[in-house]
Protein backbone atom coordinates (compact mmCIF):
# COMPACT_ATOMS: atom_id res chain seq x y z
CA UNK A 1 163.31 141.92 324.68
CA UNK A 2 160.98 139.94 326.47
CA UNK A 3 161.08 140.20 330.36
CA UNK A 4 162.08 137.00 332.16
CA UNK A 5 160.87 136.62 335.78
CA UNK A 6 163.03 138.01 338.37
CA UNK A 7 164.89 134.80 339.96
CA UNK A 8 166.15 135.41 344.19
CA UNK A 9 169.60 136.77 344.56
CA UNK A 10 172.16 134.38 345.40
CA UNK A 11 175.77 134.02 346.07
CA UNK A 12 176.62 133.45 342.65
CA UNK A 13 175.34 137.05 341.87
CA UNK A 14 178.04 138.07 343.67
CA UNK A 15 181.05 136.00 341.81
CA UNK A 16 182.92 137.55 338.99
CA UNK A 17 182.01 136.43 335.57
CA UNK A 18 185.09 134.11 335.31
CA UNK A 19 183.93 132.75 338.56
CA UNK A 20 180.77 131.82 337.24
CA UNK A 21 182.25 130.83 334.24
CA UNK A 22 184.09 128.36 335.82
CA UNK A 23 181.09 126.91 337.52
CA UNK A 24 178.80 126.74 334.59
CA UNK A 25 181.72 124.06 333.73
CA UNK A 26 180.27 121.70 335.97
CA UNK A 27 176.63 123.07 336.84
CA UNK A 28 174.81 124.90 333.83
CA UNK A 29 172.59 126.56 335.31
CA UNK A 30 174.88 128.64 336.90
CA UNK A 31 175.16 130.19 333.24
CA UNK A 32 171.94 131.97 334.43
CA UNK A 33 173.88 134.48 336.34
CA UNK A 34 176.11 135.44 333.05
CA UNK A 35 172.63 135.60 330.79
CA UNK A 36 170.71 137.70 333.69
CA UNK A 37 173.68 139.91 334.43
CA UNK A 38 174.91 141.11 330.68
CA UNK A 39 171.76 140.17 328.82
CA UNK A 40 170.50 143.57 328.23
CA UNK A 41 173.50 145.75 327.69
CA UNK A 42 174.05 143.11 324.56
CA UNK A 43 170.33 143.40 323.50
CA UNK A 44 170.71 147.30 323.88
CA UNK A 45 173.80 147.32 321.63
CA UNK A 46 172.44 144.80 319.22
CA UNK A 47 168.89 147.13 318.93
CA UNK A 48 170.80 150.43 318.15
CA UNK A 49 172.57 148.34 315.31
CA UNK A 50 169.54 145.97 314.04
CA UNK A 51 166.59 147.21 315.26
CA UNK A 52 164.45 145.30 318.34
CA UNK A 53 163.17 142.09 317.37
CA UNK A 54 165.72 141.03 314.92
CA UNK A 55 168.18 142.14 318.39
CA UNK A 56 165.68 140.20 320.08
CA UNK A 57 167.09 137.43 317.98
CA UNK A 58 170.85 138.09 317.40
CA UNK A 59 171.15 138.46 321.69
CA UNK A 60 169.56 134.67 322.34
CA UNK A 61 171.93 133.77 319.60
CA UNK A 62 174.75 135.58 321.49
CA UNK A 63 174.01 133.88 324.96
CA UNK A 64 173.77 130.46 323.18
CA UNK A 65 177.23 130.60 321.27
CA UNK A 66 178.51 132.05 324.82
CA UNK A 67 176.81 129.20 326.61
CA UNK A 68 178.33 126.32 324.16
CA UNK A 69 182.03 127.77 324.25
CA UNK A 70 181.71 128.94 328.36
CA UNK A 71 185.22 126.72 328.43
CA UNK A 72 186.95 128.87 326.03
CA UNK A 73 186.29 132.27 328.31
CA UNK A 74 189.12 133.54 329.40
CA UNK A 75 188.95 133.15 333.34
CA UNK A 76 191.85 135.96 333.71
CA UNK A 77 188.84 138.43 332.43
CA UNK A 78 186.41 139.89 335.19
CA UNK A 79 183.77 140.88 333.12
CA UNK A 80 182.43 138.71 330.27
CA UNK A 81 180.84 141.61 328.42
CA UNK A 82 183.48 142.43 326.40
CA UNK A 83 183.69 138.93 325.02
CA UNK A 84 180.27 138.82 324.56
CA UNK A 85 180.61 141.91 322.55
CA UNK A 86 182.81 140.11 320.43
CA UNK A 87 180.45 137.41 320.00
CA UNK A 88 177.44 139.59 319.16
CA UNK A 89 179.51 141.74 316.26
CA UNK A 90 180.41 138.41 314.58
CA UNK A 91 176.59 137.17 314.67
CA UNK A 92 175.68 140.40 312.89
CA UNK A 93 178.30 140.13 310.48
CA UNK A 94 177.07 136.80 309.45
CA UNK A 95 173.34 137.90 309.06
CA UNK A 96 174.52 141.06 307.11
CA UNK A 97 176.48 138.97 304.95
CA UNK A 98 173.44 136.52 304.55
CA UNK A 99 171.17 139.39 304.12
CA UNK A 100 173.41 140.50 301.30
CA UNK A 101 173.73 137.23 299.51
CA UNK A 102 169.96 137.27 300.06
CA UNK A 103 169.37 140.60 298.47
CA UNK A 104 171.80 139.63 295.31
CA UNK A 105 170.03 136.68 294.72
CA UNK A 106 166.59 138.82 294.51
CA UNK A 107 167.71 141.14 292.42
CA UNK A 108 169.13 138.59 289.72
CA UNK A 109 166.21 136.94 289.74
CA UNK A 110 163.72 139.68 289.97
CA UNK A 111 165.49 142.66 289.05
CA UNK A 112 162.91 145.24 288.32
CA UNK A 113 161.13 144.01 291.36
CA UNK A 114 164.19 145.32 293.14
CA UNK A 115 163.83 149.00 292.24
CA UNK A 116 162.97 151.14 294.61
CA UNK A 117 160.61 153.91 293.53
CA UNK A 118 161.24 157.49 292.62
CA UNK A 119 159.63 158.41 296.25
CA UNK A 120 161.21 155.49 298.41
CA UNK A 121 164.77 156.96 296.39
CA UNK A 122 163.90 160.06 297.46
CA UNK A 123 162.56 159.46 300.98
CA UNK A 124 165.63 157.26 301.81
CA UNK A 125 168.02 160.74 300.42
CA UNK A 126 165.83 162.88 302.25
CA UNK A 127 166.74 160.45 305.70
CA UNK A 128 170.10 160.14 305.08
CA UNK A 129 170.72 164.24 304.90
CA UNK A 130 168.57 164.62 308.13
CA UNK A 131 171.23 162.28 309.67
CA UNK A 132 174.70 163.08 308.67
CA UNK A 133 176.09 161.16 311.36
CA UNK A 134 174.19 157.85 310.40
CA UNK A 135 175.39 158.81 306.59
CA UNK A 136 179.06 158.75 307.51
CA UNK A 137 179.10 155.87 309.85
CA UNK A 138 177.11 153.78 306.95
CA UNK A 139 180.44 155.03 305.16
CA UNK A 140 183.27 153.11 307.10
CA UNK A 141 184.26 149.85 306.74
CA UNK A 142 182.61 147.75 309.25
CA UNK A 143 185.46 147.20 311.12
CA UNK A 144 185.94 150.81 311.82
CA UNK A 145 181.87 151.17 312.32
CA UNK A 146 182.08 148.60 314.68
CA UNK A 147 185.12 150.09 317.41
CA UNK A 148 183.25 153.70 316.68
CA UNK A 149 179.89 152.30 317.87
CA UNK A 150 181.93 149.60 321.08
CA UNK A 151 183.40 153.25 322.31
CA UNK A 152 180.64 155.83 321.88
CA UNK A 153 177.35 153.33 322.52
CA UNK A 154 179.06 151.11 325.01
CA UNK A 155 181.97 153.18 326.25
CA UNK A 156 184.32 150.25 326.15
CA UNK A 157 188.24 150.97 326.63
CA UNK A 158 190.20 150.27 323.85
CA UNK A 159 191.35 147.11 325.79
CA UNK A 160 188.06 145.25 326.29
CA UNK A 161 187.65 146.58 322.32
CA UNK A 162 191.05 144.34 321.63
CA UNK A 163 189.08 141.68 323.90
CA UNK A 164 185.74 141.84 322.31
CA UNK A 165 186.82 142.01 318.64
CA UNK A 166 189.89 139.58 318.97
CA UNK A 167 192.42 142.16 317.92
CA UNK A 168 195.91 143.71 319.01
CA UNK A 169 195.28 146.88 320.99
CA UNK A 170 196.89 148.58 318.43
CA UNK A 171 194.71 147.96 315.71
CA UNK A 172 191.99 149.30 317.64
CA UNK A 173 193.69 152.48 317.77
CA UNK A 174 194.54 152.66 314.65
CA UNK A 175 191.13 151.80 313.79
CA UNK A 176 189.56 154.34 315.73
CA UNK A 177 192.02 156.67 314.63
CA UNK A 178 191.12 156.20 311.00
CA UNK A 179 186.95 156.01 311.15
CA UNK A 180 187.64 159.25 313.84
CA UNK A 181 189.09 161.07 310.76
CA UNK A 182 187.01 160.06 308.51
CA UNK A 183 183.55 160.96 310.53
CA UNK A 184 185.46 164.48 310.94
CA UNK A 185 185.58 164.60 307.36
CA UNK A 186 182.02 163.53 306.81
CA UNK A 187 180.64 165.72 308.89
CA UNK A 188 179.37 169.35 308.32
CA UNK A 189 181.03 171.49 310.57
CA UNK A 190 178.10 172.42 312.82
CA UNK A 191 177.52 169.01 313.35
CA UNK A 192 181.04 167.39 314.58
């Protein structure tokens, strides 16, 4: 992510997020604070998902979506992270789903051209045994990926997961409760 250049503290660095929410209403600028303060911890999630400069592109995309619907925040919410969790997940379901649509429209039209080699097939096997972990979480559904990764990368509670994802508490349980069993499946032994 590229560095920006540090800006003076002020005394909206010391406002909640709702706060400064509610005062990028009237000034936007003061959206800077929300961008500068939760920036990174959504590029950092992003990057362990996508990879850095494709995160690099999926966070701006976050802040911007955050920045044109900054009225529809909820201002009963401290933090805006979790929200802006929320937002990130759904921009990288969209660009997998494009990416897929993408890749089926290669292959139709160039289908041996889509093959992979006997030595990518076997280097890609080869990965995917070294990491058992990566192998079962490529498993779950993406809603279950998704809680898994909002717990053990970000170490949300299951109520800023319900925030972040739009969904009853419950679900994310349930959720978690499912891809949880499933991983334990998955996984050798020595490695759970």
């Amino acid at each position: 992510m590229t560095a920006l250049p540090a800006r003076p503290a002020t005394e909206a660095d010391e406002a909640t997020d709702a706060a400064v929410f509610e005062r990028s209403w009237a000034d936007a600028d003061a959206f800077a604070v929300i961008f500068d303060r939760h920036a990174v911890a959504v590029y950092r999630f992003l990057a362990r998902r996508v990879g850095g400069q494709l995160a690099d592109d999926l966070t701006g995309q976050t802040m911007l979506v955050a920045f044109d619907q900054r009225r529809r925040f909820d201002l009963s919410q401290p933090s805006a992270l979790p929200w802006l969790y929320g937002i990130a997940t759904n921009l990288l379901h969209r660009h997998t789903r494009t990416e897929v649509r993408q890749h089926r429209a290669l292959a139709k039209s160039t289908a041996e051209t889509a093959l992979q080699s006997h030595d990518e097939l076997v280097t890609d096997r080869v990965a995917a045994a070294a990491q058992p972990l990566g192998s079962a979480l490529a498993k779950l559904p993406a809603a279950e990926r998704d809680i898994v990764l909002l717990v053990a990368w970000e170490g949300l509670s299951y109520e800023e997961i319900a925030l972040a994802l739009d969904i009853p508490i419950g679900t994310v349980r349930s959720r978690l409760h499912r891809a949880r069993t499933k991983l334990r499946r998955a996984l050798p032994k020595e490695d759970r």
